[in-house]
PDB file of N, CA and C in Angstrom:
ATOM      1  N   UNK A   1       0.838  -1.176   0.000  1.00  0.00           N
ATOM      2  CA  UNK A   1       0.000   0.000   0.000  1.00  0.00           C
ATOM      3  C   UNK A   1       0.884   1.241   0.000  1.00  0.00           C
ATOM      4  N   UNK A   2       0.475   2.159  -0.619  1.00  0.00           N
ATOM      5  CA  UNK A   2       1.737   3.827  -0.617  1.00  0.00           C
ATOM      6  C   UNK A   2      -0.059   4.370  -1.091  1.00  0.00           C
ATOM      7  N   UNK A   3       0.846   5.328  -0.778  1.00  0.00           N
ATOM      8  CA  UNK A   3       0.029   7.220  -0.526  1.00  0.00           C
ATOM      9  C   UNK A   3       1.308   8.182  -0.350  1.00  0.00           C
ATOM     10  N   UNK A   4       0.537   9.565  -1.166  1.00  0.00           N
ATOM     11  CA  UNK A   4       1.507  11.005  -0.829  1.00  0.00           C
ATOM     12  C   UNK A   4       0.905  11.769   0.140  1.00  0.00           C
ATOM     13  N   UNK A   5       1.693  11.825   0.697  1.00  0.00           N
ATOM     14  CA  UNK A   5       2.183  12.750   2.029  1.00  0.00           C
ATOM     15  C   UNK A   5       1.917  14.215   1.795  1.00  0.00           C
ATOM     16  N   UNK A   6       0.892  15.136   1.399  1.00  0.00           N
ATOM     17  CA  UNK A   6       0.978  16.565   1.254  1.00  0.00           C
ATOM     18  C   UNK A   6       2.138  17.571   2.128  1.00  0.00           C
ATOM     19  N   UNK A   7       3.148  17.655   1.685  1.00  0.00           N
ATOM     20  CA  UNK A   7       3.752  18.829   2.348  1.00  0.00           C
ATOM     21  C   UNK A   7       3.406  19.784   2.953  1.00  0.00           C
ATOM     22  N   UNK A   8       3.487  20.180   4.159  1.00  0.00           N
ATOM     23  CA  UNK A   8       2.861  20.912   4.632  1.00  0.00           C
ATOM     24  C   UNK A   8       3.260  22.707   5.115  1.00  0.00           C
ATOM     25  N   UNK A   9       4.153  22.834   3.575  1.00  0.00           N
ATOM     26  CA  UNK A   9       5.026  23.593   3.479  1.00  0.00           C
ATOM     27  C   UNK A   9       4.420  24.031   1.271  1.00  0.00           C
ATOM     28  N   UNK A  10       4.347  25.258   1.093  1.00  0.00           N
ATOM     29  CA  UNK A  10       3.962  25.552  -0.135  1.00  0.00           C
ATOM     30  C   UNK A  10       5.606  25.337  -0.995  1.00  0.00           C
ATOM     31  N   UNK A  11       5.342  23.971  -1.276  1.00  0.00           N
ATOM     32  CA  UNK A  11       6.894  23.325  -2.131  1.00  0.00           C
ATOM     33  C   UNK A  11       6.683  23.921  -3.603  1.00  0.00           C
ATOM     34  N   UNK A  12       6.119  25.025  -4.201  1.00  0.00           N
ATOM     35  CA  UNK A  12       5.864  25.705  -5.485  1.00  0.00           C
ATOM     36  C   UNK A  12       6.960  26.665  -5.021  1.00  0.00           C
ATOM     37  N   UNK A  13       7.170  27.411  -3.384  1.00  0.00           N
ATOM     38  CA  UNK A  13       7.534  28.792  -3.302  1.00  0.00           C
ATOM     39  C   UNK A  13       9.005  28.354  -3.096  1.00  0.00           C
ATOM     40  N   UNK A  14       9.631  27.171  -3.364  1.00  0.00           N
ATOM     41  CA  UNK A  14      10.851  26.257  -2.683  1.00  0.00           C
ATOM     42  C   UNK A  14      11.752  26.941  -4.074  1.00  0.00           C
ATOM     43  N   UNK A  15      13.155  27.214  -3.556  1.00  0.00           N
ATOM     44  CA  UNK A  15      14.483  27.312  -4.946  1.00  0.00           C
ATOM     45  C   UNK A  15      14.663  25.867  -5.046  1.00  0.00           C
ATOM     46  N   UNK A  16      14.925  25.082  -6.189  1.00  0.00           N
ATOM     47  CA  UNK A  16      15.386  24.469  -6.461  1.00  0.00           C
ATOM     48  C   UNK A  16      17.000  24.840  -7.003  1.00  0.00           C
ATOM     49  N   UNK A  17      18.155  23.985  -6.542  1.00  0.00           N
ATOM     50  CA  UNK A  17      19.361  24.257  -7.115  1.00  0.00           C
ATOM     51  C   UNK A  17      19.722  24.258  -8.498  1.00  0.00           C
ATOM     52  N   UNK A  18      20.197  25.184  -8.572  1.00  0.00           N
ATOM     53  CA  UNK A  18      20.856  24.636 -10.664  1.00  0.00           C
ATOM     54  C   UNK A  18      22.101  25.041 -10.677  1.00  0.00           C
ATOM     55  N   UNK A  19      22.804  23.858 -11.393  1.00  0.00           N
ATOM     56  CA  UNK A  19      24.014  23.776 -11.660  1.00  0.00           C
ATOM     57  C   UNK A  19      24.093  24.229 -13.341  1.00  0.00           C
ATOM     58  N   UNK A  20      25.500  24.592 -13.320  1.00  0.00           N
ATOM     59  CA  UNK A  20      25.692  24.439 -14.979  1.00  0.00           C
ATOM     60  C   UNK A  20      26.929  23.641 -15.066  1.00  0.00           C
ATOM     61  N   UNK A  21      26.864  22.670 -15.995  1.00  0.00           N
ATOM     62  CA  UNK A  21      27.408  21.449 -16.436  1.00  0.00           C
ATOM     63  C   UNK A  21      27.870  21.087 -18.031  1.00  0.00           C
ATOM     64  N   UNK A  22      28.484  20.249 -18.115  1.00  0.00           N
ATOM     65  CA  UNK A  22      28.867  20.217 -19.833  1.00  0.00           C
ATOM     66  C   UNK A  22      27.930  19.373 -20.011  1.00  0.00           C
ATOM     67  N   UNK A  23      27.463  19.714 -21.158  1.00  0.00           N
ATOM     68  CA  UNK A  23      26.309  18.523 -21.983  1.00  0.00           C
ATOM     69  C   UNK A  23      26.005  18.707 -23.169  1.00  0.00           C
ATOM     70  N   UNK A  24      25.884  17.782 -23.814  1.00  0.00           N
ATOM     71  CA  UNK A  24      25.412  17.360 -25.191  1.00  0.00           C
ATOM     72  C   UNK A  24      25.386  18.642 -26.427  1.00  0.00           C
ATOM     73  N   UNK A  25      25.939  18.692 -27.388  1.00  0.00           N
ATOM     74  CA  UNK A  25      25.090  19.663 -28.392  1.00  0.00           C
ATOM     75  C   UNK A  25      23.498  19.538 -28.473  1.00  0.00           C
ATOM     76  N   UNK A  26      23.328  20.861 -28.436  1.00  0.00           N
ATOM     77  CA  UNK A  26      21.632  20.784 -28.596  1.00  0.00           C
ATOM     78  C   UNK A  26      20.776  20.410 -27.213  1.00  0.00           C
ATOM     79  N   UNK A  27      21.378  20.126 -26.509  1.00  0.00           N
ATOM     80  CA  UNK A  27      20.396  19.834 -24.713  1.00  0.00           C
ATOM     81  C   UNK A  27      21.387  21.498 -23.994  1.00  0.00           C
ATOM     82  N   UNK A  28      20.514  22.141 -23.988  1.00  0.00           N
ATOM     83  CA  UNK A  28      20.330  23.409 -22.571  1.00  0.00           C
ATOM     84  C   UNK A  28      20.234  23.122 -21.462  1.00  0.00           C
ATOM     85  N   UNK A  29      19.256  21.881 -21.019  1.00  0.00           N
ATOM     86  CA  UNK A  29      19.253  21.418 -20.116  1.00  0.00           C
ATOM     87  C   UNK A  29      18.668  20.511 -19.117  1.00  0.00           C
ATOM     88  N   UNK A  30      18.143  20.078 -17.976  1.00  0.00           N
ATOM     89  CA  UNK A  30      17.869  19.273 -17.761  1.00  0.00           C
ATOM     90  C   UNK A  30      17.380  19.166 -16.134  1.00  0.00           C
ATOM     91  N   UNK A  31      16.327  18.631 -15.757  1.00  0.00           N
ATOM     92  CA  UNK A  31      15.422  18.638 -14.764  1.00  0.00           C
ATOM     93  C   UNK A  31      15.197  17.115 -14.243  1.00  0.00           C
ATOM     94  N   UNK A  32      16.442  17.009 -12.550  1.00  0.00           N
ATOM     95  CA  UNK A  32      16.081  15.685 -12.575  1.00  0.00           C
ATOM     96  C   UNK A  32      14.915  15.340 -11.345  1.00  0.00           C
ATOM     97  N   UNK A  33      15.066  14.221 -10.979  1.00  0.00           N
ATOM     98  CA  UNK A  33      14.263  13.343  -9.936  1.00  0.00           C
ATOM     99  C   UNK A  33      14.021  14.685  -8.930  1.00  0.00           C
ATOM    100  N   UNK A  34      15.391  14.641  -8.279  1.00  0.00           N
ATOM    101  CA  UNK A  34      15.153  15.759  -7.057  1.00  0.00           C
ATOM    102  C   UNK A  34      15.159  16.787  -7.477  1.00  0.00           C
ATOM    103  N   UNK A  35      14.913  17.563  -8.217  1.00  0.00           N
ATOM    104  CA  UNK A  35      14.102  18.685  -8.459  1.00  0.00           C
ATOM    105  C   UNK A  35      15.356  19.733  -8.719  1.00  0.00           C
ATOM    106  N   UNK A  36      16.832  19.474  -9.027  1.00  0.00           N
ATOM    107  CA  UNK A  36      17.944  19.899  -9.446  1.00  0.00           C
ATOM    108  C   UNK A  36      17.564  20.269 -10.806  1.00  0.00           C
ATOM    109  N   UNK A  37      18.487  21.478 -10.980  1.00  0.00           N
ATOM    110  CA  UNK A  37      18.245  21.464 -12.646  1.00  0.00           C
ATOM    111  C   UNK A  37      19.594  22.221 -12.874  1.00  0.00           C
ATOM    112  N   UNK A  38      20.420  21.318 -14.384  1.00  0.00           N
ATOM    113  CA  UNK A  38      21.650  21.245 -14.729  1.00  0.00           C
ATOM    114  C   UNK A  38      21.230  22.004 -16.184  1.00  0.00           C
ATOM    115  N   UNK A  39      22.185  23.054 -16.388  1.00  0.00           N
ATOM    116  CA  UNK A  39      22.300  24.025 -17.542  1.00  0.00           C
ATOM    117  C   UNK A  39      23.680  24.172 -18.368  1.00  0.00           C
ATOM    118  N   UNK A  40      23.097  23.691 -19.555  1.00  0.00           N
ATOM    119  CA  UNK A  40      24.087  23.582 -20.593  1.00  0.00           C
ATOM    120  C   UNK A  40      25.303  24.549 -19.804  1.00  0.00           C
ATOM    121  N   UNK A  41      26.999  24.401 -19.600  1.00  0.00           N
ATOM    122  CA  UNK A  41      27.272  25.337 -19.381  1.00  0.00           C
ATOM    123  C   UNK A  41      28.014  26.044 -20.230  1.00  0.00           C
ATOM    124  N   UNK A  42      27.866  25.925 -21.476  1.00  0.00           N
ATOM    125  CA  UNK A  42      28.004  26.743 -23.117  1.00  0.00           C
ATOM    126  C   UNK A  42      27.224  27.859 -23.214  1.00  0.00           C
ATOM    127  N   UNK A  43      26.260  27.921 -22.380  1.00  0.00           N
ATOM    128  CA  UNK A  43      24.908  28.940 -22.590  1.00  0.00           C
ATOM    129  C   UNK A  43      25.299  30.072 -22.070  1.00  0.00           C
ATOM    130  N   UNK A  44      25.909  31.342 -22.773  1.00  0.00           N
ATOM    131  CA  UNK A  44      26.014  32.644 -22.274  1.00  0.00           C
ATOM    132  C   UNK A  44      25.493  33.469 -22.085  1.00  0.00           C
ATOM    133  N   UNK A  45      24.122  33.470 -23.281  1.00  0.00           N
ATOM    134  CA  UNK A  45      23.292  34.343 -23.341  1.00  0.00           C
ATOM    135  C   UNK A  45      22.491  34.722 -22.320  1.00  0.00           C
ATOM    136  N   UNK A  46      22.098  35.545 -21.496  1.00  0.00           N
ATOM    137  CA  UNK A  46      21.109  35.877 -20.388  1.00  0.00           C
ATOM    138  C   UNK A  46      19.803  35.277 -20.546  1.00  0.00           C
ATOM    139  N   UNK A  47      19.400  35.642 -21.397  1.00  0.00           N
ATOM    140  CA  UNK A  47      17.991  35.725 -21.973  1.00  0.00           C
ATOM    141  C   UNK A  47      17.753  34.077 -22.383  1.00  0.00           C
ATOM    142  N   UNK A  48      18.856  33.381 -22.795  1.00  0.00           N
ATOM    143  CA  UNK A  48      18.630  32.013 -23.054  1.00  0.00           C
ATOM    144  C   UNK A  48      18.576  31.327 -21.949  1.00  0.00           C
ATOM    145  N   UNK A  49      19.761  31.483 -21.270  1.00  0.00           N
ATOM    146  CA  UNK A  49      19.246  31.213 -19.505  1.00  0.00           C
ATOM    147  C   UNK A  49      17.951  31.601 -18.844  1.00  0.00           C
ATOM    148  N   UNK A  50      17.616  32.369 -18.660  1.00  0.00           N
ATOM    149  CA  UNK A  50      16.210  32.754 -18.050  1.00  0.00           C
ATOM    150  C   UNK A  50      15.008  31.554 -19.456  1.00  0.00           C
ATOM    151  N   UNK A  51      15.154  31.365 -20.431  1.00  0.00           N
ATOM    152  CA  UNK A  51      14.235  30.694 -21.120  1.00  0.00           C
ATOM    153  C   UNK A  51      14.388  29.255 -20.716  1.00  0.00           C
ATOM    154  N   UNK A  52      15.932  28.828 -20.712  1.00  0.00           N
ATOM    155  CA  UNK A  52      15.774  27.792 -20.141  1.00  0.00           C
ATOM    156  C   UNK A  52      15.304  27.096 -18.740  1.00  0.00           C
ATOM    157  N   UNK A  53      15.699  28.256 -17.932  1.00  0.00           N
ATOM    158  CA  UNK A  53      15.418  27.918 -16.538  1.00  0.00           C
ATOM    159  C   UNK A  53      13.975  27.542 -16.264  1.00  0.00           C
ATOM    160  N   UNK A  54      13.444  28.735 -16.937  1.00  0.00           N
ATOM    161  CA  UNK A  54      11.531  28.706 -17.309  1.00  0.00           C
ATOM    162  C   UNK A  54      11.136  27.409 -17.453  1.00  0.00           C
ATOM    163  N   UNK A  55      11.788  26.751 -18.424  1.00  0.00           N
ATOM    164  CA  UNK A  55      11.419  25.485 -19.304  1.00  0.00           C
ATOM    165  C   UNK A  55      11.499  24.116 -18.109  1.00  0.00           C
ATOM    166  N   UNK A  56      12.553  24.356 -17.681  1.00  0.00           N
ATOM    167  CA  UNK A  56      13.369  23.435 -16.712  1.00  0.00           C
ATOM    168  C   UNK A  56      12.133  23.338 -15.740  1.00  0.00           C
ATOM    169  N   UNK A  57      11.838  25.169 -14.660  1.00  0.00           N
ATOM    170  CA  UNK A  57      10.982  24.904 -13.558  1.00  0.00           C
ATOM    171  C   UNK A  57       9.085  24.177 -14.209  1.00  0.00           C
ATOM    172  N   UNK A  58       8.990  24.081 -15.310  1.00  0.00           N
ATOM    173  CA  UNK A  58       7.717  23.781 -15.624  1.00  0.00           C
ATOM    174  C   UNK A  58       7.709  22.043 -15.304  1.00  0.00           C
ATOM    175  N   UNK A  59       9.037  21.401 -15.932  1.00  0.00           N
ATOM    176  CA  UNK A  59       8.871  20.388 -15.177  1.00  0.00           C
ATOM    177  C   UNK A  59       9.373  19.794 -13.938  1.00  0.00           C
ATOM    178  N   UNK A  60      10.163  20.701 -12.889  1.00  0.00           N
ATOM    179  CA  UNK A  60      10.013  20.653 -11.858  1.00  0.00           C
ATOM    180  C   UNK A  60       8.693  20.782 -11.130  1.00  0.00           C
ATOM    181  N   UNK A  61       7.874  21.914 -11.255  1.00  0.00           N
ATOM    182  CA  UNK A  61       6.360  21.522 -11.050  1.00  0.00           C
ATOM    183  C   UNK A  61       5.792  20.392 -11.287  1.00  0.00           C
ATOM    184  N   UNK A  62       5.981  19.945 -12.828  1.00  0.00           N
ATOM    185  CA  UNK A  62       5.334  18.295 -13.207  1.00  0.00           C
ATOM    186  C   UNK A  62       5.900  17.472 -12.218  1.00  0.00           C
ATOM    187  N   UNK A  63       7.163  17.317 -11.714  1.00  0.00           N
ATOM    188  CA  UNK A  63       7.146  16.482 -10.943  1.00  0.00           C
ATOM    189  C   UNK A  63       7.222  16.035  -9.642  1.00  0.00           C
ATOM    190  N   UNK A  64       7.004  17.167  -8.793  1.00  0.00           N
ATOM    191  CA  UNK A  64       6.714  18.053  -7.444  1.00  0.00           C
ATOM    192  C   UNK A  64       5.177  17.647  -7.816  1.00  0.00           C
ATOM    193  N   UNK A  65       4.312  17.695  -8.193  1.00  0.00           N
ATOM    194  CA  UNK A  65       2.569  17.337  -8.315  1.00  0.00           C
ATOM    195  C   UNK A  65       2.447  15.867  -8.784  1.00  0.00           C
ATOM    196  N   UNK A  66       3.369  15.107  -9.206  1.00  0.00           N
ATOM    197  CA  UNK A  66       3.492  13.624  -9.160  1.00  0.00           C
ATOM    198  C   UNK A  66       2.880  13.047 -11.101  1.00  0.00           C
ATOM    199  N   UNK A  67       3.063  14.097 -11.335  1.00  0.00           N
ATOM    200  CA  UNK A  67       2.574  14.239 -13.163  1.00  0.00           C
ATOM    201  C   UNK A  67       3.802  13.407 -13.603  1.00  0.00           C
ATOM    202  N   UNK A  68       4.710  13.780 -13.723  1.00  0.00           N
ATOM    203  CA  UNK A  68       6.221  14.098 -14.266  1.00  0.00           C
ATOM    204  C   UNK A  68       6.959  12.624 -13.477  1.00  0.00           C
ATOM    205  N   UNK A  69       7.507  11.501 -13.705  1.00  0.00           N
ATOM    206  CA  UNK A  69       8.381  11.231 -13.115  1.00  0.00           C
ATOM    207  C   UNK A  69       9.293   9.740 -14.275  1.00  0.00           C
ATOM    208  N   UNK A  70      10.567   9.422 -14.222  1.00  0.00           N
ATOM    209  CA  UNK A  70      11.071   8.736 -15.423  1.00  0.00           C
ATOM    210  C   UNK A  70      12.592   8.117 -14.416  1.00  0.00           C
ATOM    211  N   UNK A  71      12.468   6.713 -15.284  1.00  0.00           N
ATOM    212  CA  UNK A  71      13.674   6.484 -14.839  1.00  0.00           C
ATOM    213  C   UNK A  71      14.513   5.116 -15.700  1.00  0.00           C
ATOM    214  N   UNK A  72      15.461   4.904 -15.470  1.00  0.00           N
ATOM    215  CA  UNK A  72      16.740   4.910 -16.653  1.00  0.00           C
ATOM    216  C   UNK A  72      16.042   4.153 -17.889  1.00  0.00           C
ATOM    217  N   UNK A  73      14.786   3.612 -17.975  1.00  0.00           N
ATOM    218  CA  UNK A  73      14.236   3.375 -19.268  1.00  0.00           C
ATOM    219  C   UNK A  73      13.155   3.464 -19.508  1.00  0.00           C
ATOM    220  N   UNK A  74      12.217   4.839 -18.702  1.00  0.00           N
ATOM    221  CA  UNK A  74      11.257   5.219 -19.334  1.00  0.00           C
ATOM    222  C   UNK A  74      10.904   6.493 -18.703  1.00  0.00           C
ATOM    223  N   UNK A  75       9.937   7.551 -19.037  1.00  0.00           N
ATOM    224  CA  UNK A  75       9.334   8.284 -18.518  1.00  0.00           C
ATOM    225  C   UNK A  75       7.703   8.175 -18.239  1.00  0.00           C
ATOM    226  N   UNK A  76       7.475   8.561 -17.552  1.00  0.00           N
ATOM    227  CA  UNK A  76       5.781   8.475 -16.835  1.00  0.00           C
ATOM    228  C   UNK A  76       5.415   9.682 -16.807  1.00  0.00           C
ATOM    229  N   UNK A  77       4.122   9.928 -17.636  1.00  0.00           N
ATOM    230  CA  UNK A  77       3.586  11.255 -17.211  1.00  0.00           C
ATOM    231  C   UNK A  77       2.119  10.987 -17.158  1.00  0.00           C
ATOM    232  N   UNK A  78       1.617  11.048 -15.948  1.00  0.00           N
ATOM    233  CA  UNK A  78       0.725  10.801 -15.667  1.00  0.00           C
ATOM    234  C   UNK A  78       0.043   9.435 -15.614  1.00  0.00           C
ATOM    235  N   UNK A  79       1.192   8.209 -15.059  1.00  0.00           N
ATOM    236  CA  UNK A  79       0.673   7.366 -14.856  1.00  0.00           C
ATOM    237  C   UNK A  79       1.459   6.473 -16.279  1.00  0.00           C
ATOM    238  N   UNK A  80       1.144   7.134 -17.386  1.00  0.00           N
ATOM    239  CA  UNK A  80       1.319   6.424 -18.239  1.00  0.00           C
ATOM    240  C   UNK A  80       3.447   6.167 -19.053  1.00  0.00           C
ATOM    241  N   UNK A  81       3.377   5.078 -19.221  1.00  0.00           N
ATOM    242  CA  UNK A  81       4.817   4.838 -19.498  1.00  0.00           C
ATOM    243  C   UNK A  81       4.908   5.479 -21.009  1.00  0.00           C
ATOM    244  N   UNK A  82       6.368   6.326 -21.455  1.00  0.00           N
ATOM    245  CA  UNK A  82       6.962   6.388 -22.764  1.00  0.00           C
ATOM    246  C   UNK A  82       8.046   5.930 -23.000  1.00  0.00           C
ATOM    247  N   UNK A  83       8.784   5.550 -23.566  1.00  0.00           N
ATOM    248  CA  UNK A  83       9.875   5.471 -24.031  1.00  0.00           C
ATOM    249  C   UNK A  83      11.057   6.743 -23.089  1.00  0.00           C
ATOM    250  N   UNK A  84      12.133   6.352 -23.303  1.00  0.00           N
ATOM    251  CA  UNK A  84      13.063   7.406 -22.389  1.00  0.00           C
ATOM    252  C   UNK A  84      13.719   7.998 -23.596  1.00  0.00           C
ATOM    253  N   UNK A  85      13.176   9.187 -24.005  1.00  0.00           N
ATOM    254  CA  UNK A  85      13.658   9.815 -25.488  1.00  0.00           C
ATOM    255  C   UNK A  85      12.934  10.947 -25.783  1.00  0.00           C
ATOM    256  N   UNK A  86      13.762  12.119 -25.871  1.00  0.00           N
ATOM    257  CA  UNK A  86      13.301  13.469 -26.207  1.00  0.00           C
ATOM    258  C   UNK A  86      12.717  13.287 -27.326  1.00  0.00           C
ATOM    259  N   UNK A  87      11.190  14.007 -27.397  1.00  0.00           N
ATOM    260  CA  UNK A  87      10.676  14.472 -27.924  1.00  0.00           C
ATOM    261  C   UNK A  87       9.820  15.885 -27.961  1.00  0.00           C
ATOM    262  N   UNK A  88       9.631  17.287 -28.333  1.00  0.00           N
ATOM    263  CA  UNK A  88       8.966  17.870 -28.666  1.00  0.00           C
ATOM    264  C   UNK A  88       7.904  17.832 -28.469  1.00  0.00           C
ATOM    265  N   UNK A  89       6.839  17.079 -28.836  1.00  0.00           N
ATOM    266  CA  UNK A  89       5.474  17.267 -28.879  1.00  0.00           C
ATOM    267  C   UNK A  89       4.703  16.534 -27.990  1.00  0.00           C
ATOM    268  N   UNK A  90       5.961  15.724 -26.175  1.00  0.00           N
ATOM    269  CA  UNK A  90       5.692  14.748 -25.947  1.00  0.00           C
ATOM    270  C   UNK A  90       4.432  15.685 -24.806  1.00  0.00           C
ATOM    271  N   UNK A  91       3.172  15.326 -24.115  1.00  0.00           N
ATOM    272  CA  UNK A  91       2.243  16.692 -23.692  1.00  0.00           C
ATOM    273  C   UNK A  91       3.785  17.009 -22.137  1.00  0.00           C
ATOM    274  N   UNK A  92       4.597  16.940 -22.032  1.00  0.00           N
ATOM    275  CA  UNK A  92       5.132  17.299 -21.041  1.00  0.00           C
ATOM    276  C   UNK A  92       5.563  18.577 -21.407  1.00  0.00           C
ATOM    277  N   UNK A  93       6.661  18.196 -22.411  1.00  0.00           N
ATOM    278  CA  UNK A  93       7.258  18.988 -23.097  1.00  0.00           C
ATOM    279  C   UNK A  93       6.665  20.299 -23.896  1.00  0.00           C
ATOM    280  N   UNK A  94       5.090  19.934 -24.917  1.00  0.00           N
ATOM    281  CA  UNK A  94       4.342  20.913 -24.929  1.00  0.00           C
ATOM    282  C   UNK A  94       4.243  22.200 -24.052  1.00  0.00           C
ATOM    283  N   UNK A  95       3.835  21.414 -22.585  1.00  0.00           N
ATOM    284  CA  UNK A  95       3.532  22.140 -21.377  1.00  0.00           C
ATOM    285  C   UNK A  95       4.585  23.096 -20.767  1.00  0.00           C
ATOM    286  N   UNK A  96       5.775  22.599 -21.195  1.00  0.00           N
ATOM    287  CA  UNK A  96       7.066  23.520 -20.922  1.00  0.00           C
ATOM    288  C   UNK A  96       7.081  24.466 -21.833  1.00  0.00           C
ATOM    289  N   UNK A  97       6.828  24.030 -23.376  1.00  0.00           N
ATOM    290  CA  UNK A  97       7.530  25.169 -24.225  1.00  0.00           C
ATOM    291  C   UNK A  97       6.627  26.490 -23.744  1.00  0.00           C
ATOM    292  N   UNK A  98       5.296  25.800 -23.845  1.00  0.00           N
ATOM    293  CA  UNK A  98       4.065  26.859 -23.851  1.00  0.00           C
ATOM    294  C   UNK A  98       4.002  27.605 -22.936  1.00  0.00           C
ATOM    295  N   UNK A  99       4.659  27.288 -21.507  1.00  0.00           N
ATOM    296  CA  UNK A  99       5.131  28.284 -20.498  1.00  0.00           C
ATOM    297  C   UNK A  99       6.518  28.938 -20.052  1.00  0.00           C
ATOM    298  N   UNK A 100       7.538  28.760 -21.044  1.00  0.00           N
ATOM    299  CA  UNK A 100       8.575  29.084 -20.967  1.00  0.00           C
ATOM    300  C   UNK A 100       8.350  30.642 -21.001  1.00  0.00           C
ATOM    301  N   UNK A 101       9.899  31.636 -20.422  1.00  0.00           N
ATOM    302  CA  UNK A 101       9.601  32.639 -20.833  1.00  0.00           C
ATOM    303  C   UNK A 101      10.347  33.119 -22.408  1.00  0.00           C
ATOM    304  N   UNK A 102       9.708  33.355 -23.117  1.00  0.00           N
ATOM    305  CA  UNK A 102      10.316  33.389 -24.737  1.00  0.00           C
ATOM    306  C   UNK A 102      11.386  34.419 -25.115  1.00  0.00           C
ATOM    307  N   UNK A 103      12.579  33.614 -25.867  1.00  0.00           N
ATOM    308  CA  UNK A 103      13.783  34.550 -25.927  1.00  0.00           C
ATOM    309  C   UNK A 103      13.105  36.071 -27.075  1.00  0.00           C
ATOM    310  N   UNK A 104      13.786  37.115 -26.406  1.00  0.00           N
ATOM    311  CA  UNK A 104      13.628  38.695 -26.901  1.00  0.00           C
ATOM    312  C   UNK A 104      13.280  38.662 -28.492  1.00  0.00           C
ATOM    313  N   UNK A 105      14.536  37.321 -29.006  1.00  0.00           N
ATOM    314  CA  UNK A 105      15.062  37.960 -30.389  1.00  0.00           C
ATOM    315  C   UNK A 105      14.143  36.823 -30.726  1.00  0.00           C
ATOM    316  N   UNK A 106      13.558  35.955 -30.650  1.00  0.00           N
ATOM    317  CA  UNK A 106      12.528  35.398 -31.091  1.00  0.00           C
ATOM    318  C   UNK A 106      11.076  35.485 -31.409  1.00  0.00           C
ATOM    319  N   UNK A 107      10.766  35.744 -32.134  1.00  0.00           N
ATOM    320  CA  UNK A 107       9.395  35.899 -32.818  1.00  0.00           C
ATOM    321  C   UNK A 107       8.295  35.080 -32.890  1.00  0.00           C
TER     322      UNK A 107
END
């Protein structure tokens, strides 16, 4: 038998740590289990930082509310299993872009 434990502390108003780290061409960055989030550390731009971070805390929320959670060969969102593999249009990812905050020079 398991059940969640409501915090009894508003864990939305919590910093999560972020590191910046070397990683991959093309990954900015990355949002794990414990609620850490690791940033391309190639990324100079201000404004790309603040977009990424955006992106990052949307699924720190997903997985602080128990939406969001994956591990070394799959991701779960909402119960349901995917494959462990970036995609774009996966509804997590949707949910990030669509609340990110959007870079200046982008249109």
């Amino acid at each position: 038998m398991s059940f969640k434990i409501k915090a009894f502390y508003n864990s939305g108003d919590m910093n999560q740590p972020i590191y910046s780290t070397p990683e991959q061409p093309g990954v900015n960055g990355r949002t794990h289990m414990n609620g850490a989030i690791t940033l391309n550390m190639d990324i100079s731009d201000p404004d790309q930082l603040r977009n990424t971070i955006s992106h990052e805390k949307v699924h720190v929320k997903q997985i602080r509310n128990g939406q969001l959670s994956y591990t070394d060969n799959n991701i779960f969102w909402k119960g349901k299993a995917f494959p462990l593999q970036y995609s774009k249009n996966s509804p997590w990812e949707k949910e990030a872009y669509e609340k990110e905050i959007p870079l200046k020079n982008k249109k």
